[in-house]
Protein backbone atom coordinates (compact mmCIF):
# COMPACT_ATOMS: atom_id res chain seq x y z
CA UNK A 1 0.00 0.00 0.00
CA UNK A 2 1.11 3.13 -1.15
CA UNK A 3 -0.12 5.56 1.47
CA UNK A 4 0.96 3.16 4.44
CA UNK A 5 4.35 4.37 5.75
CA UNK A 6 5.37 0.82 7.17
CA UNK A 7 4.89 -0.52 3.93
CA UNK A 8 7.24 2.65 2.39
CA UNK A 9 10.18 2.04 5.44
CA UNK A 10 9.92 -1.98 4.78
CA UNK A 11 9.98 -1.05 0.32
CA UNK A 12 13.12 1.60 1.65
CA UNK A 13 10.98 4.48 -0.28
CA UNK A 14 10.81 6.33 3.03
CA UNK A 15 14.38 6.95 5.32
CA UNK A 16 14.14 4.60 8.58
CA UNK A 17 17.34 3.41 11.26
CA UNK A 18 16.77 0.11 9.93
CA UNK A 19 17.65 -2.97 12.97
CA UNK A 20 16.93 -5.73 10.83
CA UNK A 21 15.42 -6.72 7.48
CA UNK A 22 14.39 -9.86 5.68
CA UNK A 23 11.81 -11.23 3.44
CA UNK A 24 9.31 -11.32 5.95
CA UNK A 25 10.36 -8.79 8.58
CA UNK A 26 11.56 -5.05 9.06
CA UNK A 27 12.34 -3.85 12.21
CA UNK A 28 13.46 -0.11 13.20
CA UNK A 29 13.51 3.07 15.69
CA UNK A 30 10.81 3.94 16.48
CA UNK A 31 10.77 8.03 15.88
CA UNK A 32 8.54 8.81 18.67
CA UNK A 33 10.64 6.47 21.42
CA UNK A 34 9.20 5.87 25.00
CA UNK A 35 12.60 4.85 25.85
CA UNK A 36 16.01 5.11 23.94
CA UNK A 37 16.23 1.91 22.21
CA UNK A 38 12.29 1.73 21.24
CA UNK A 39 12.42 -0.22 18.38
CA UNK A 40 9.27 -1.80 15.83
CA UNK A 41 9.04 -4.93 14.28
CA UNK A 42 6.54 -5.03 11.23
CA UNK A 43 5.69 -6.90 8.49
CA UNK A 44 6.93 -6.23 5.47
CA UNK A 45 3.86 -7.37 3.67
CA UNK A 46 0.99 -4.77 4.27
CA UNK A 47 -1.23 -7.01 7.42
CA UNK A 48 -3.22 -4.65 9.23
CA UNK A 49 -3.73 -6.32 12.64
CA UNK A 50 -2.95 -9.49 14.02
CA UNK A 51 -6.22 -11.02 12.61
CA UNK A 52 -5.59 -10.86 9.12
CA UNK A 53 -1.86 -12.51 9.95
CA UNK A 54 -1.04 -15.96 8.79
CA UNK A 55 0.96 -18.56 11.39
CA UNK A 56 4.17 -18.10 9.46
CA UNK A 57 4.11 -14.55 9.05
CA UNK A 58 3.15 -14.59 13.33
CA UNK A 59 6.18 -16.83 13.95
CA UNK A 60 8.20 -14.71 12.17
CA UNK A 61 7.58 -11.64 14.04
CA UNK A 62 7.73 -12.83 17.24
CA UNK A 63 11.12 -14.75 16.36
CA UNK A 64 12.58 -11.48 15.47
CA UNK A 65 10.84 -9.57 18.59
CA UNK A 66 12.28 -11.83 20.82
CA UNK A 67 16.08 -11.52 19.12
CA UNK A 68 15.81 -7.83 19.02
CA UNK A 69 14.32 -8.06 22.73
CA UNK A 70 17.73 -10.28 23.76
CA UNK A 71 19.92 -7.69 21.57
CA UNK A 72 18.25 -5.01 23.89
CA UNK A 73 19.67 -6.64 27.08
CA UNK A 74 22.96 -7.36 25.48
CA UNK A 75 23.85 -4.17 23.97
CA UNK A 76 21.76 -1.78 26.11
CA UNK A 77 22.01 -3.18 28.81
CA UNK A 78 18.45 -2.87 29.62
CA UNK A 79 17.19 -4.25 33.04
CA UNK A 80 13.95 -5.92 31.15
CA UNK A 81 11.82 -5.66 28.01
CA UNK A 82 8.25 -4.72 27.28
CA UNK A 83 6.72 -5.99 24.31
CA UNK A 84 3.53 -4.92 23.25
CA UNK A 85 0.89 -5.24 20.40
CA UNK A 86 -2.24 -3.03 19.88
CA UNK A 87 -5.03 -3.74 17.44
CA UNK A 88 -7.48 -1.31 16.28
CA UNK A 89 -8.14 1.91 17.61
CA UNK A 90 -10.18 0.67 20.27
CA UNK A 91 -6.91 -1.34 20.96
CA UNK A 92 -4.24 1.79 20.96
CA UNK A 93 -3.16 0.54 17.15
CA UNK A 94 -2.43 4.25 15.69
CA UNK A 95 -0.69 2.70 12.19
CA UNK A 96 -3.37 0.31 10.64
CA UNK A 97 -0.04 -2.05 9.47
CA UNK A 98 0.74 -5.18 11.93
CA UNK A 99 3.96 -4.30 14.25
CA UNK A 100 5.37 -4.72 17.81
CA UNK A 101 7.10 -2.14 19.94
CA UNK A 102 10.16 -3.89 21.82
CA UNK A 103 10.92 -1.39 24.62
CA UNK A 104 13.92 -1.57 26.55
CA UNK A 105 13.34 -0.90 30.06
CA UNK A 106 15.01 0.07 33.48
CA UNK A 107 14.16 -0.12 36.74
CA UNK A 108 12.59 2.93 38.06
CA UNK A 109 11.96 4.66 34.33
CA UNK A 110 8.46 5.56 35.45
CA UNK A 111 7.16 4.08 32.39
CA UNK A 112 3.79 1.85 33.47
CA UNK A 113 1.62 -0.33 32.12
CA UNK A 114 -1.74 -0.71 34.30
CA UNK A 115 -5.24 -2.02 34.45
CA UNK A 116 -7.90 -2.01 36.72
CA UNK A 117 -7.52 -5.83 37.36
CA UNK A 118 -10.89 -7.54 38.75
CA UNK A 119 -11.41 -10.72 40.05
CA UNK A 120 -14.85 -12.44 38.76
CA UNK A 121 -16.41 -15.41 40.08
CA UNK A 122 -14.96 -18.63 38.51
CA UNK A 123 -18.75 -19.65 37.16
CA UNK A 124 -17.65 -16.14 35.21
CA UNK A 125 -14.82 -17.16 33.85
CA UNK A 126 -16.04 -20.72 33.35
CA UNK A 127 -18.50 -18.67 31.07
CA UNK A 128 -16.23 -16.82 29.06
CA UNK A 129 -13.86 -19.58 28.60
CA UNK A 130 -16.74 -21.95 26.98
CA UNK A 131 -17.88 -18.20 24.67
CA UNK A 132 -14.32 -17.80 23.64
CA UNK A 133 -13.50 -22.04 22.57
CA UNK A 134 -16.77 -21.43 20.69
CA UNK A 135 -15.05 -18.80 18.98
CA UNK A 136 -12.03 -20.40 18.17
CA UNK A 137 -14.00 -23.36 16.49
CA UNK A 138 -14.60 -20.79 13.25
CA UNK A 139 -11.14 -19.93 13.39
């Protein structure tokens, strides 16, 4: 896609700090870091969101999130990693093209990631569970 600028960095029609690049994957700075070292790991195919991604195309993300996460710790020296994926709007996705933010963290960088956890009844969650393996039988 011609408008989307992951597909322009991964095509190399639009400047990037590439980390890595293959048939499958491109991964580079993020320009709007949360922490030095942000870094994105996208398809290089245009996928929008993790529902329109294929097994192989998953794997390969996630094999290349987790090396850049380890070259992170190595070469950072980062105390842990944050990995996160958003989908949709609704979700905190802000470019409609499939990627992963691997953030480098430290201890004590203020940066948080919190819910208001609840804790239903286990009939609740019984529920659920048997709603959701309904869904996955279409899938």
């Amino acid at each position: 896609m011609a408008e989307c600028v992951f597909c322009r960095i991964a095509a190399g029609t639009l400047p990037a700090s590439i980390v890595h690049r293959d048939d499958d994957v491109v991964a580079f700075m993020d320009i709007a870091p949360i922490q030095p070292g942000h870094v994105l790991v996208a398809s290089a195919a245009h996928v929008e969101n993790l529902y329109g991604l294929d097994p192989a195309l998953a794997g390969a993300l996630f094999r290349t999130a987790a090396r850049v996460a380890t070259a992170l710790k190595r070469a950072l020296g980062a105390d842990g990693v944050t990995v996160l994926q958003a989908n949709e709007r609704a979700g905190g996705q802000v470019v409609m093209h499939i990627h992963l933010h691997v953030i480098p963290r430290r201890a004590g960088d203020g940066l948080g990631f919190s819910w208001p956890a609840t804790q239903p009844p286990r009939a609740e969650l019984d529920r659920l569970a048997s709603v959701i393996r309904h869904g996955l039988a279409g899938v």
